[in-house]
C-alpha atoms as a PDB file:
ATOM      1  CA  UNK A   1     -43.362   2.637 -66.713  1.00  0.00           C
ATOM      2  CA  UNK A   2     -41.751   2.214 -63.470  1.00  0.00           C
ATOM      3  CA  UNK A   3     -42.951   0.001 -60.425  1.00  0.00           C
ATOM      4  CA  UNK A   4     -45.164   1.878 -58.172  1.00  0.00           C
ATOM      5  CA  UNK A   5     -43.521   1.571 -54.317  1.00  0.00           C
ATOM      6  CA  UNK A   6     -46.060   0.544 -51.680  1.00  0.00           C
ATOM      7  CA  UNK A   7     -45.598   2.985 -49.033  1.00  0.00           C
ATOM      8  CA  UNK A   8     -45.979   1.733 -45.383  1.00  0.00           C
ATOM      9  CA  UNK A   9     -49.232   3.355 -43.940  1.00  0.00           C
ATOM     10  CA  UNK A  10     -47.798   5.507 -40.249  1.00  0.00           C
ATOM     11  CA  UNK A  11     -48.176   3.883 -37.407  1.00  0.00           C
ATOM     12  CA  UNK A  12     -47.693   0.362 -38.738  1.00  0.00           C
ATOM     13  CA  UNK A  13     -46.386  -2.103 -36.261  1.00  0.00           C
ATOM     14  CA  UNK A  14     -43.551  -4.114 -37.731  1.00  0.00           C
ATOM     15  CA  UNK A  15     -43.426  -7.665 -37.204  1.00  0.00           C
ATOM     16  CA  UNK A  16     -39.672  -8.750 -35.358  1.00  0.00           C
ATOM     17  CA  UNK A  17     -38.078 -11.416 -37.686  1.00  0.00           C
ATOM     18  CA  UNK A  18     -38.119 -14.550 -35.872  1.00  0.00           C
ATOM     19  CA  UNK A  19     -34.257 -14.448 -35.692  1.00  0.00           C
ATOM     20  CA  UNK A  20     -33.892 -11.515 -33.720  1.00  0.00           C
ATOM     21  CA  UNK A  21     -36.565 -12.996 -31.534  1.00  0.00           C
ATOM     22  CA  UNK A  22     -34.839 -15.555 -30.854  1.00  0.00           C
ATOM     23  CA  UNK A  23     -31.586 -13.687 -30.104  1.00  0.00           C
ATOM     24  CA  UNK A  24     -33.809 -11.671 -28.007  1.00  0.00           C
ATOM     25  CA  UNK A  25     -34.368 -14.347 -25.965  1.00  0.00           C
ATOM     26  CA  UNK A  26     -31.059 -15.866 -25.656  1.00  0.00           C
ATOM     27  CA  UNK A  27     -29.421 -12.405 -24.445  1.00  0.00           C
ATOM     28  CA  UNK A  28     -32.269 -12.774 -21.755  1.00  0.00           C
ATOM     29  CA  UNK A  29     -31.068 -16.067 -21.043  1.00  0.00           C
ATOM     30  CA  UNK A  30     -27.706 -15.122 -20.721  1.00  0.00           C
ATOM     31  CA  UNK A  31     -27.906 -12.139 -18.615  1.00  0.00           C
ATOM     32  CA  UNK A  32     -29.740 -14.384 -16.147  1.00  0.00           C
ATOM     33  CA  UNK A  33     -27.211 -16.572 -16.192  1.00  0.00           C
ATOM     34  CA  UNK A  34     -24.261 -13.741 -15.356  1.00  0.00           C
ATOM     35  CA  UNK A  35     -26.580 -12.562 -12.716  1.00  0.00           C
ATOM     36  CA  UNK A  36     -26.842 -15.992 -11.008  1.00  0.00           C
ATOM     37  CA  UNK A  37     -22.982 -16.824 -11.165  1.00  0.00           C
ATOM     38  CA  UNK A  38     -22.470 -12.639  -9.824  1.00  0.00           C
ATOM     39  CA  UNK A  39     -24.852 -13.511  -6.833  1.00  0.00           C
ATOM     40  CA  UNK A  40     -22.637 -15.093  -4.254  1.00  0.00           C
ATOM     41  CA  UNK A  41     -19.543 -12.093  -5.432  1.00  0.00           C
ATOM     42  CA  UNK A  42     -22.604  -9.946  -4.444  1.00  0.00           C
ATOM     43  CA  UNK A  43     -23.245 -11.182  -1.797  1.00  0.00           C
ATOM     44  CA  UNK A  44     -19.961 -11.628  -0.353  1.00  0.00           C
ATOM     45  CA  UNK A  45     -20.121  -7.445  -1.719  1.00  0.00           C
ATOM     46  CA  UNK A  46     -23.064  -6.431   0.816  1.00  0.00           C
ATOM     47  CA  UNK A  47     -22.115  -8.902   3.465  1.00  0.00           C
ATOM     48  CA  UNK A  48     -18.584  -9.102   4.081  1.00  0.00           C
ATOM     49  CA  UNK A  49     -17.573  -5.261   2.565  1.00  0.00           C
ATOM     50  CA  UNK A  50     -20.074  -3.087   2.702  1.00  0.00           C
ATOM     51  CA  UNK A  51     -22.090  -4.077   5.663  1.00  0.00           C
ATOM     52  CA  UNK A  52     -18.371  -3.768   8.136  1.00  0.00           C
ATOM     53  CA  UNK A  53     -17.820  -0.528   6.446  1.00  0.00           C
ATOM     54  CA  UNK A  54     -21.082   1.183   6.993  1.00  0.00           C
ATOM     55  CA  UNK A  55     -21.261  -0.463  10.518  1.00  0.00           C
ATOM     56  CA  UNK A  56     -17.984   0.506  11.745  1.00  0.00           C
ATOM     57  CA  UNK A  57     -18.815   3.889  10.245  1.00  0.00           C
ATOM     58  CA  UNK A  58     -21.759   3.995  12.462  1.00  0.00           C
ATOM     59  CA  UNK A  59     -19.526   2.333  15.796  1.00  0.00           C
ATOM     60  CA  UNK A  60     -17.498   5.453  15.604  1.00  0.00           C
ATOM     61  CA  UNK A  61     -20.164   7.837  16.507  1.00  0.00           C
ATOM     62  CA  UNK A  62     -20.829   5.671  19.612  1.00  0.00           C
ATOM     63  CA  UNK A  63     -19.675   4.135  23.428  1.00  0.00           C
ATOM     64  CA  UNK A  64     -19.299   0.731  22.487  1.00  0.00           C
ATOM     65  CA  UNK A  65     -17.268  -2.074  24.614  1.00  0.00           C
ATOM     66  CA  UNK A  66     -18.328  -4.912  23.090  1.00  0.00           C
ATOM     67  CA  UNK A  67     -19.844  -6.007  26.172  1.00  0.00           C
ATOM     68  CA  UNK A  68     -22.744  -3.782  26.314  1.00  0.00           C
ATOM     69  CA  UNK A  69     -25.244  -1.995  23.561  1.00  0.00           C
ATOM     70  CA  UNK A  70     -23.606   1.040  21.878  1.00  0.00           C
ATOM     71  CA  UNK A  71     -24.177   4.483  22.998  1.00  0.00           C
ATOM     72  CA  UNK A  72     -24.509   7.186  20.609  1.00  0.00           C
ATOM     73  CA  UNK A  73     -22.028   9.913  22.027  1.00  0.00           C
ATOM     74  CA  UNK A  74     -21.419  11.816  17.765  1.00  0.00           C
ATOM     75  CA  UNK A  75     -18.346  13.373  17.479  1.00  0.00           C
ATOM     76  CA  UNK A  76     -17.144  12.548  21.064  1.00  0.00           C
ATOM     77  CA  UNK A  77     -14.674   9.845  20.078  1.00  0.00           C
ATOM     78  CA  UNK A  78     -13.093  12.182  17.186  1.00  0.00           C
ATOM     79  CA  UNK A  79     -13.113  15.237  20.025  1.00  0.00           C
ATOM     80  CA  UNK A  80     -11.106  13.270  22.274  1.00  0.00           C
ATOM     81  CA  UNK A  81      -8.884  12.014  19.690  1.00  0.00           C
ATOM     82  CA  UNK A  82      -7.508  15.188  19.087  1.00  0.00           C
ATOM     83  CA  UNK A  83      -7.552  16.755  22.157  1.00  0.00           C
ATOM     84  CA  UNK A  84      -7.104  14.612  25.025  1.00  0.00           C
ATOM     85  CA  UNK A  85      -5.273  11.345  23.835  1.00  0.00           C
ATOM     86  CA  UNK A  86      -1.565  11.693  24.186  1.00  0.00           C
ATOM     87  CA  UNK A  87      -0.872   8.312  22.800  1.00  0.00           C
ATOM     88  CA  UNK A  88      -3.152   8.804  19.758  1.00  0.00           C
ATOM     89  CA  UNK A  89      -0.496  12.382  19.118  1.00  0.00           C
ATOM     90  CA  UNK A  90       2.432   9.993  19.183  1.00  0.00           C
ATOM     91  CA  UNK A  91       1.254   6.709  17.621  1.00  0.00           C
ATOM     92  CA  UNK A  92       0.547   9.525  14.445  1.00  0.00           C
ATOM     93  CA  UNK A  93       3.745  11.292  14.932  1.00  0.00           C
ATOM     94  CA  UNK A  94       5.966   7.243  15.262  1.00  0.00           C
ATOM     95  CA  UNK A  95       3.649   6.810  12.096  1.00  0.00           C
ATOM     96  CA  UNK A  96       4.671   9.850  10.138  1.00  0.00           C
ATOM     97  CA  UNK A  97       8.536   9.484  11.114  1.00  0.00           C
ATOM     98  CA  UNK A  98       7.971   6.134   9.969  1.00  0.00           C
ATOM     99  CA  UNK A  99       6.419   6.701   6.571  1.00  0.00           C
ATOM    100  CA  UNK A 100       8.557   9.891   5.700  1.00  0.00           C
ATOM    101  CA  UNK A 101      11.628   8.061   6.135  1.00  0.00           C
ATOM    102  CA  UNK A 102      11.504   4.490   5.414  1.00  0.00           C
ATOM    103  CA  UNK A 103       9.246   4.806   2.309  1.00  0.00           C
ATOM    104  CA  UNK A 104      12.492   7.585   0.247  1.00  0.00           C
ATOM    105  CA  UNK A 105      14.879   4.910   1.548  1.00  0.00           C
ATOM    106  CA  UNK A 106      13.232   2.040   0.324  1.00  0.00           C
ATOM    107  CA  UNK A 107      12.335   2.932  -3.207  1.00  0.00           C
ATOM    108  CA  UNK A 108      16.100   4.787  -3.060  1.00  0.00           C
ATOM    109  CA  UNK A 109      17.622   1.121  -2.618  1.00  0.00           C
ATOM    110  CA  UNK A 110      14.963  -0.414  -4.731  1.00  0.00           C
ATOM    111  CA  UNK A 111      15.812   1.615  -7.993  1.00  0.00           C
ATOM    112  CA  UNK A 112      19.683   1.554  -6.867  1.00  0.00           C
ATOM    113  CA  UNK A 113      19.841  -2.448  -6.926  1.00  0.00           C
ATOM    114  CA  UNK A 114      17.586  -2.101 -10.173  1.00  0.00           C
ATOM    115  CA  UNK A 115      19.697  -0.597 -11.945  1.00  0.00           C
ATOM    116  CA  UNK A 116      22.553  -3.026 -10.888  1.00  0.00           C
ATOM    117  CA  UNK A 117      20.442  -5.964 -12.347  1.00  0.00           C
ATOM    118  CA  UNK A 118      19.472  -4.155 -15.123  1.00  0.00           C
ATOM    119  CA  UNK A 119      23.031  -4.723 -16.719  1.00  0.00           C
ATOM    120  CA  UNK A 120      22.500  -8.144 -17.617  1.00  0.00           C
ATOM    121  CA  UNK A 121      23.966 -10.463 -15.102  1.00  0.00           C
ATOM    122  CA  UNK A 122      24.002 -13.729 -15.241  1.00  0.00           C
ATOM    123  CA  UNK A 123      21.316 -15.405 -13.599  1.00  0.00           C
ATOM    124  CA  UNK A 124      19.297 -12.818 -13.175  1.00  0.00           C
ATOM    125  CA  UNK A 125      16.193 -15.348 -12.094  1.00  0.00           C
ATOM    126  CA  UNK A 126      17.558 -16.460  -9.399  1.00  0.00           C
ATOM    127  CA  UNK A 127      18.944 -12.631  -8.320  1.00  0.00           C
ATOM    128  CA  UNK A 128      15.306 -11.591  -8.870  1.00  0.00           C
ATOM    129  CA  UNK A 129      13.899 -14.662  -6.601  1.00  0.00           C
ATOM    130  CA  UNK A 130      16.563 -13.929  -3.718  1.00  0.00           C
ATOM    131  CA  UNK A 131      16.131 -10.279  -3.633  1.00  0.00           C
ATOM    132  CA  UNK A 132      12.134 -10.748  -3.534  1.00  0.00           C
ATOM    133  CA  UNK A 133      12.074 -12.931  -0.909  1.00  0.00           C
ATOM    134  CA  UNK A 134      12.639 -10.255   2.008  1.00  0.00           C
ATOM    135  CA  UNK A 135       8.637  -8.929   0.621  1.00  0.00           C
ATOM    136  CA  UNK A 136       7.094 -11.892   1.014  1.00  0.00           C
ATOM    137  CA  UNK A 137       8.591 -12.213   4.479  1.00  0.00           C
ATOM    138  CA  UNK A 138       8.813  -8.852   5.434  1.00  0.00           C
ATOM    139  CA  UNK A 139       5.564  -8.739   6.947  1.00  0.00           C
ATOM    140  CA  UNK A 140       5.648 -12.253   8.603  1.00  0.00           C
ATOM    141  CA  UNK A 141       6.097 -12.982  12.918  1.00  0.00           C
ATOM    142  CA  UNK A 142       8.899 -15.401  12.099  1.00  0.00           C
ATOM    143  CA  UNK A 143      10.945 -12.196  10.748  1.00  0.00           C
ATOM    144  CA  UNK A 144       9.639  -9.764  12.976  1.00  0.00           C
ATOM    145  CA  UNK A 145      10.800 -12.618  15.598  1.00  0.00           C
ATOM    146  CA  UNK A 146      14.010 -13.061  13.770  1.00  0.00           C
ATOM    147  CA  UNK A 147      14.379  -9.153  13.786  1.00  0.00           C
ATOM    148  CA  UNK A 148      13.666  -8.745  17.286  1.00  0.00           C
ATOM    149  CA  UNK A 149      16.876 -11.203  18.186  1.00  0.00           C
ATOM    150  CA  UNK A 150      19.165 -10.102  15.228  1.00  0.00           C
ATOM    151  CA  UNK A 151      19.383  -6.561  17.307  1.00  0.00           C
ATOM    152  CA  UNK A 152      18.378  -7.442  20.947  1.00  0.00           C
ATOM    153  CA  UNK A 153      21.096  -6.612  23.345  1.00  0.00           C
ATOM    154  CA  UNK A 154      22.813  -9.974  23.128  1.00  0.00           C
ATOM    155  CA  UNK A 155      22.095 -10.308  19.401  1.00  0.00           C
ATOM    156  CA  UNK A 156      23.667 -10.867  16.356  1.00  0.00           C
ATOM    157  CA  UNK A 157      24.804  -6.763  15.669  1.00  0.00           C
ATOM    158  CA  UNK A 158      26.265  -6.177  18.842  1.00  0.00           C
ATOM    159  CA  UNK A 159      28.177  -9.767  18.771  1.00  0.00           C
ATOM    160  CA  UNK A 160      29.550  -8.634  15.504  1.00  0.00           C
ATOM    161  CA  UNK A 161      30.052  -4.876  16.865  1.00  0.00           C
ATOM    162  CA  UNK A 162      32.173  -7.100  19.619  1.00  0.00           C
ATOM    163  CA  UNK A 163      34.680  -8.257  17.520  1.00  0.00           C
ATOM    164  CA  UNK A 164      35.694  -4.425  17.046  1.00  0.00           C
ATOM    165  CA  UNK A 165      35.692  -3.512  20.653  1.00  0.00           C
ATOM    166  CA  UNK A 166      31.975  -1.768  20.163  1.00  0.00           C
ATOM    167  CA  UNK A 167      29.592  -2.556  22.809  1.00  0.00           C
ATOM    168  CA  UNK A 168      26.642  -2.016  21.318  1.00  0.00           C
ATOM    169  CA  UNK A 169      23.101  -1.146  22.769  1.00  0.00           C
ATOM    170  CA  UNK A 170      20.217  -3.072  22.923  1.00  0.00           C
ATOM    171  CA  UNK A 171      18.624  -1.905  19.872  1.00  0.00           C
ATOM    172  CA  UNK A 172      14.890  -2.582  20.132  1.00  0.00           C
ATOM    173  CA  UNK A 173      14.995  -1.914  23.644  1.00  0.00           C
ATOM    174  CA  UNK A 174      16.524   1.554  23.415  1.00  0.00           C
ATOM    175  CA  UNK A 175      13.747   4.507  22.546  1.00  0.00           C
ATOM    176  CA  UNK A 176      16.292   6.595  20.746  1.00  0.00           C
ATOM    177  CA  UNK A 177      17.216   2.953  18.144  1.00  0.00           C
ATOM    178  CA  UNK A 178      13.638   0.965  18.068  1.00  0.00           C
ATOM    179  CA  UNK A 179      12.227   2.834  15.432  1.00  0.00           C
ATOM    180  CA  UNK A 180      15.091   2.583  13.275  1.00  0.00           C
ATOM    181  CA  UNK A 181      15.282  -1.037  13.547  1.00  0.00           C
ATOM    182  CA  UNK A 182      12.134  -1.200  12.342  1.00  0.00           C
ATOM    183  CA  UNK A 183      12.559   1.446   9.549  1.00  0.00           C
ATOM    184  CA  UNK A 184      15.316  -0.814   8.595  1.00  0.00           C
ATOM    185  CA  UNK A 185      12.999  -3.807   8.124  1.00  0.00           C
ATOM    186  CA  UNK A 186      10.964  -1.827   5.929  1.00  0.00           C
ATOM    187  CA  UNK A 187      14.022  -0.780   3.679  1.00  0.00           C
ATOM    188  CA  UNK A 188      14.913  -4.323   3.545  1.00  0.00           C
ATOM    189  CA  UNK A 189      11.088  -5.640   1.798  1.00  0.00           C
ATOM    190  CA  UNK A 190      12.619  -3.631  -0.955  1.00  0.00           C
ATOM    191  CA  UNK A 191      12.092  -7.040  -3.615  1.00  0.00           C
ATOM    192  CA  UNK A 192       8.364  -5.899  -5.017  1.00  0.00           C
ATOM    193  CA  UNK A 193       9.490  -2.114  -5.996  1.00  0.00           C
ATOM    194  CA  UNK A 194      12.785  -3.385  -7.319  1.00  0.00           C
ATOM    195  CA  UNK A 195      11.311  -5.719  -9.446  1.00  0.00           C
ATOM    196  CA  UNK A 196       8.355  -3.340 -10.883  1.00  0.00           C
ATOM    197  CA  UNK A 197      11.875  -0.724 -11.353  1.00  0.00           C
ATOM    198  CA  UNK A 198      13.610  -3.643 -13.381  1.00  0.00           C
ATOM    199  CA  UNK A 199      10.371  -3.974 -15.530  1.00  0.00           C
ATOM    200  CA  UNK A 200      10.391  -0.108 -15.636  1.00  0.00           C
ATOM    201  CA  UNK A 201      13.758  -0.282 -16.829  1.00  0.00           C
ATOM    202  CA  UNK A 202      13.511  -3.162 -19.115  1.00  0.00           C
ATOM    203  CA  UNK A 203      11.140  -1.055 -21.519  1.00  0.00           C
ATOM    204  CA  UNK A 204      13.205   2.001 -21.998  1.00  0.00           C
ATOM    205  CA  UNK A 205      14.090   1.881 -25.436  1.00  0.00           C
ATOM    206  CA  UNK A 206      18.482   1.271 -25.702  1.00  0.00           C
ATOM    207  CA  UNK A 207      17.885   3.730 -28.972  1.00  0.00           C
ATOM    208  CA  UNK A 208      17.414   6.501 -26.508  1.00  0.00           C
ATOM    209  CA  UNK A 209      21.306   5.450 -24.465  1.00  0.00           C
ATOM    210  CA  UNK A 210      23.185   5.247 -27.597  1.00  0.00           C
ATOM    211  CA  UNK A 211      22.034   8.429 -29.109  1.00  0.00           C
ATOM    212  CA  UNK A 212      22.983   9.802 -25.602  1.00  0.00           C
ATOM    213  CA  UNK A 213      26.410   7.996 -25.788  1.00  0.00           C
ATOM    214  CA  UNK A 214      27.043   9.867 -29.475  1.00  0.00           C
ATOM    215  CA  UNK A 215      26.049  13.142 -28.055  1.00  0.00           C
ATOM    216  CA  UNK A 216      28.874  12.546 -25.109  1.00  0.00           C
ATOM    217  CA  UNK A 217      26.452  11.858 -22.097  1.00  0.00           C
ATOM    218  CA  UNK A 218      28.017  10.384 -19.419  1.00  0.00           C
ATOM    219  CA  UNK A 219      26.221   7.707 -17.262  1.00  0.00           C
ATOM    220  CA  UNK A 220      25.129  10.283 -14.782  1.00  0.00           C
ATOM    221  CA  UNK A 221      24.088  12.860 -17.496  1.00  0.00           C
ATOM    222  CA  UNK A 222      22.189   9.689 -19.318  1.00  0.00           C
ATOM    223  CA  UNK A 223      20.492   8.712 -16.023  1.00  0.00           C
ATOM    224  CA  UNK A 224      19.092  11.884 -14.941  1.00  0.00           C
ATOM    225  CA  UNK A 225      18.378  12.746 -18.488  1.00  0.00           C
ATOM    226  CA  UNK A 226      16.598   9.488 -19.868  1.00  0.00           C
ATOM    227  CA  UNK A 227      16.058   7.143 -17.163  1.00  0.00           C
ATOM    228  CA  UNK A 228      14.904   8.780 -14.493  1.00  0.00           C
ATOM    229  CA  UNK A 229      11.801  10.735 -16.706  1.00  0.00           C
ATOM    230  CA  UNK A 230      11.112   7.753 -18.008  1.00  0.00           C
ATOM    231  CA  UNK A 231      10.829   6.069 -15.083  1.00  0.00           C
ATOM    232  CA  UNK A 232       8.726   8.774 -13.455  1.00  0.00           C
ATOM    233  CA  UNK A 233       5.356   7.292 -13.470  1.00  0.00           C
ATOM    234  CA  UNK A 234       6.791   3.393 -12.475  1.00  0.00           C
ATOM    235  CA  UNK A 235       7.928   5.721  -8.921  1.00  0.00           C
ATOM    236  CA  UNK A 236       4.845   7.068  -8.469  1.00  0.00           C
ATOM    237  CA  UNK A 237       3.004   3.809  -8.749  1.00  0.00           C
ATOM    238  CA  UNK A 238       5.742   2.272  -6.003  1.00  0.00           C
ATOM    239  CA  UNK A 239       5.065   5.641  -3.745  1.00  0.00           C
ATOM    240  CA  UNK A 240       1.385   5.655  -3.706  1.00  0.00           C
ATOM    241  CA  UNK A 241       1.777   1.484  -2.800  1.00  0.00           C
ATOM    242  CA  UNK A 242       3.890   2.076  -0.437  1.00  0.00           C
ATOM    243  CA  UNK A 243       2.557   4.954   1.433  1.00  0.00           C
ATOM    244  CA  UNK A 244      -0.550   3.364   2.076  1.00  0.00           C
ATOM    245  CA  UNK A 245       1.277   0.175   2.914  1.00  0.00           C
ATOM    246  CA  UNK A 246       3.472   1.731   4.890  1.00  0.00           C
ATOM    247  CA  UNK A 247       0.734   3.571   7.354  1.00  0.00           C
ATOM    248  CA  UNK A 248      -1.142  -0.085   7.725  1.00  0.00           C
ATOM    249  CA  UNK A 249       1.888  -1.971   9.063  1.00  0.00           C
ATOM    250  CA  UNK A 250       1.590  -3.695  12.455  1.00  0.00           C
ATOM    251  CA  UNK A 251       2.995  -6.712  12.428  1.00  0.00           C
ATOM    252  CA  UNK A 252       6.769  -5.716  12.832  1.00  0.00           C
ATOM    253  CA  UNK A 253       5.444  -3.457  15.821  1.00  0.00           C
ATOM    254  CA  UNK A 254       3.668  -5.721  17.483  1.00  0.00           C
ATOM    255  CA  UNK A 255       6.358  -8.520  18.062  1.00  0.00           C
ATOM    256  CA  UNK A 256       9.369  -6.269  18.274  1.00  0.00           C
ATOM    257  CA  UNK A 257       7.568  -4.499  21.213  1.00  0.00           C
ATOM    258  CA  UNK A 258       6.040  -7.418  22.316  1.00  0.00           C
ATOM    259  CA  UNK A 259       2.220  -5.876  22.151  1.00  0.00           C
ATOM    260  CA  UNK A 260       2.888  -2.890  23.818  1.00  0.00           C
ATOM    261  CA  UNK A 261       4.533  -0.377  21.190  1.00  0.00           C
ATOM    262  CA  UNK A 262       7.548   0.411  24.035  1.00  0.00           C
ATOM    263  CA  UNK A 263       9.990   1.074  24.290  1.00  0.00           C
ATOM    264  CA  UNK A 264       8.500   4.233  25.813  1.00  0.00           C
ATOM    265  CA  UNK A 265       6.073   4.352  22.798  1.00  0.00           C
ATOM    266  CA  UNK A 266       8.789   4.864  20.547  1.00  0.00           C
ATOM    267  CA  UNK A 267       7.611   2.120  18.465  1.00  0.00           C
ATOM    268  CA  UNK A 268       3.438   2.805  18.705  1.00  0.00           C
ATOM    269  CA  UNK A 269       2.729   2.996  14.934  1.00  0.00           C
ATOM    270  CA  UNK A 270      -1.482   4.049  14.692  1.00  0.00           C
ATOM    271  CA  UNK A 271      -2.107  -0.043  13.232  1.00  0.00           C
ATOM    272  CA  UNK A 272      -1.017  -0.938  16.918  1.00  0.00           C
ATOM    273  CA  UNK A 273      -2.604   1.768  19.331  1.00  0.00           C
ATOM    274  CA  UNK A 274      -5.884   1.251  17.300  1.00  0.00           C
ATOM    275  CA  UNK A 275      -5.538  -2.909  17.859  1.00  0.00           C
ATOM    276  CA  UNK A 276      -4.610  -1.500  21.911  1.00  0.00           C
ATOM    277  CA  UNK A 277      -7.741   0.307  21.921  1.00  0.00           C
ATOM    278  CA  UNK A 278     -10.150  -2.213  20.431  1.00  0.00           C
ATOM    279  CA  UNK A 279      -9.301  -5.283  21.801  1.00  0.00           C
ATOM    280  CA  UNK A 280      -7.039  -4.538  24.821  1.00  0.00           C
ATOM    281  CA  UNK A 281      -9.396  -1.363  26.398  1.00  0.00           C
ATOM    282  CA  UNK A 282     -12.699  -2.860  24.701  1.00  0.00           C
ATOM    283  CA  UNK A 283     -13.354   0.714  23.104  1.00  0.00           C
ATOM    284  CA  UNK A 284     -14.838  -0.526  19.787  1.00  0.00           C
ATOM    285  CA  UNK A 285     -16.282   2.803  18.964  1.00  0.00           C
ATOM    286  CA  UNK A 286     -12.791   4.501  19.490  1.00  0.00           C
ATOM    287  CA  UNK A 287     -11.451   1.838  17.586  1.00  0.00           C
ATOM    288  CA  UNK A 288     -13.554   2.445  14.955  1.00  0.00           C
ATOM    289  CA  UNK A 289     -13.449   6.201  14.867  1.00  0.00           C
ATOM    290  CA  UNK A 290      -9.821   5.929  14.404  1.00  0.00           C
ATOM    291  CA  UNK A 291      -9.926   3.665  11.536  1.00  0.00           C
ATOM    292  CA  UNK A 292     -11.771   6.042   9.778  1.00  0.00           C
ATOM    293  CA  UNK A 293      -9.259   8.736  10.539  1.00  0.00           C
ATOM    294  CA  UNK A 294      -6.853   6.361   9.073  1.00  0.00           C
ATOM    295  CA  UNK A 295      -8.829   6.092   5.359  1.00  0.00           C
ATOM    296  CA  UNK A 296      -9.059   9.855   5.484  1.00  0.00           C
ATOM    297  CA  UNK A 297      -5.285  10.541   5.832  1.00  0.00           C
ATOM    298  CA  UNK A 298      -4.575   7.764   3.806  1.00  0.00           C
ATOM    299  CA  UNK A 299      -6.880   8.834   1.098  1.00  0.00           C
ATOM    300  CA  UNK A 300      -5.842  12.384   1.865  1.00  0.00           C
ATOM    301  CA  UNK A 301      -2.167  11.708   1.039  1.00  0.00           C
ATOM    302  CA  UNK A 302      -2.984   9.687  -2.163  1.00  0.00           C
ATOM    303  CA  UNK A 303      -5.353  12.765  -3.598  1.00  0.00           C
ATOM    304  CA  UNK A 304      -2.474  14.516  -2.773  1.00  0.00           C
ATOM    305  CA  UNK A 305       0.024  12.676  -4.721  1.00  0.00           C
ATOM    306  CA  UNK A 306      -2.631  12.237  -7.870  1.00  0.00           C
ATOM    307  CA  UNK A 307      -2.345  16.427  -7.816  1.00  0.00           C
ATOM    308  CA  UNK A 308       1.067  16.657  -7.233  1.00  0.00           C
ATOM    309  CA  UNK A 309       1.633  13.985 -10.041  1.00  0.00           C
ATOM    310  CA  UNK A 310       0.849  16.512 -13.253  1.00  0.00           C
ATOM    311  CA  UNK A 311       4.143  18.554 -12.081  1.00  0.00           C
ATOM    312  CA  UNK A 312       6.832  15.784 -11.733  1.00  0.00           C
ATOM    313  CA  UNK A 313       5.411  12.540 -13.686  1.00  0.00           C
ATOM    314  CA  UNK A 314       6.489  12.199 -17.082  1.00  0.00           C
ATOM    315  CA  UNK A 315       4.086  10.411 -19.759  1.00  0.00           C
ATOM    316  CA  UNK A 316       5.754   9.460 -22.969  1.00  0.00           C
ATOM    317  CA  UNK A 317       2.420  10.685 -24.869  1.00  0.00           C
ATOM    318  CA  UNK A 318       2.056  14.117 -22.987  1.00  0.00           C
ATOM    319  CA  UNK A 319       2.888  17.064 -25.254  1.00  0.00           C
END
């Protein structure tokens, strides 16, 4: 005769083995623990991120001078931006010339010298070191100082434009040549998009080349066949970076035109006039309202790129 099976009654309350009560416990424990360590990145969270954001959000819908107690004025300070403020028109429109010209020529030379390195030289450490040096630089005062000389009137372009019976202009001091000095500068930080191109490069399988070579692809045909989809979404990651790094430069401004974005504003990228307006014309809440302008173009543009992405990016898993 089989074994009669007790049959739990509903409702019965089942007693936790003392194991999982303990593990219970020690989960406790440890979250505690993670919370305690995550405290001070939390704070620094609220305090030093958060807090600026949301109170320079609320400085741009105000009159504030630093001096004296903000005055809500709303959309005054956006109004005005658009409609009144010559300077704010051009520091956009140096901006955009700036972005739309130097960021094509930069990757251009980027991918260019790339591909050059990508052939196996010898030594390619130390090529890789020299050629990355101009980005950690690029964005220093000692360059922007150096750059300022190299193509003042008595500097180092027009001594060598000499030797040839050129006399040359003083570059940063001429409105129609400042801005491409400084678009130059950019082009030359070209080290941290070659070097994520030479990665790109470096995992393209050779399989794909030599069946190319068989086939009778020349180098052209196998570039704009093979490595250029390939390297498709390695461009878009160095054109999103360098869009948005590109609309937050200053530094190069600011010494080249000695503060004042001249020569006849020529040089004014938005970075500078908004520094001007801040804390050379105390107008915080100005200030603030066009930082905010700034995160919506520059968040504008990058939505724009994500979109545009699905018609030109090529993922080795899409179908």
């Amino acid at each position: 005769m089989a074994d009669s099976v007790a049959v739990k009654p509903r409702g019965a309350v089942t007693e936790p083995a003392h194991g999982g009560h303990r593990s219970t416990k020690r989960s406790r424990r440890e979250a505690r623990a993670a919370y305690l360590f995550l405290a001070p990145w939390f704070a620094g969270l609220l305090v030093i991120t958060i807090g600026p954001i949301l109170a320079s959000l609320y400085l741009s819908f105000t009159d504030y001078s630093l001096l004296e107690e903000a005055k809500w004025v709303g959309f005054d300070n956006y109004v005005k931006m658009f409609t009144e403020d010559s300077r704010f028109i051009n520091s956009l429109k140096v901006t955009t010339i700036y972005v739309v010209v130097s960021v094509p020529l930069q990757l251009a030379f980027a991918l260019g010298l790339a591909l050059v390195l990508d052939r196996g030289l010898r030594g390619l450490s130390f090529y890789r070191s020299i050629f990355y040096l101009p980005s950690l630089l690029g964005g220093s005062v000692a360059i922007a100082i150096l750059w300022r000389k190299v193509f003042g009137a008595e500097g180092l372009v027009n001594a060598i434009l000499s030797v040839v019976g050129i006399q040359g202009p003083g570059w940063v001091g001429d409105p129609d040549y400042a801005l491409g000095t400084l678009i130059l500068l950019h082009v030359w930080t070209f080290g941290a998009p070659m070097i994520i191109f030479l990665a790109g490069l470096r995992q393209i399988p050779s399989s794909y080349y030599e069946a190319a070579a068989v086939d009778g692809a020349g180098a052209l045909r196998q570039f704009k066949s093979i490595t250029l989809p390939l390297l498709t979404p390695i461009i878009f990651f160095n054109l999103v970076l360098e869009i948005i790094k590109s609309f937050q430069s200053f530094t190069q401004s600011f010494i080249v035109s000695s503060g004042s974005g001249g020569p006849a504003d020529s040089t004014l990228f938005y970075t500078l006039y908004l520094y001007l307006k801040g804390f050379k014309s105390y107008d915080m809440g100005y200030a603030a309202a066009m930082a905010w302008v700034l995160l919506l173009i520059i968040a504008g543009l990058t939505g724009v790129n994500f979109l545009a992405s699905k018609y030109w990016v090529f993922y080795g898993d899409t179908k």
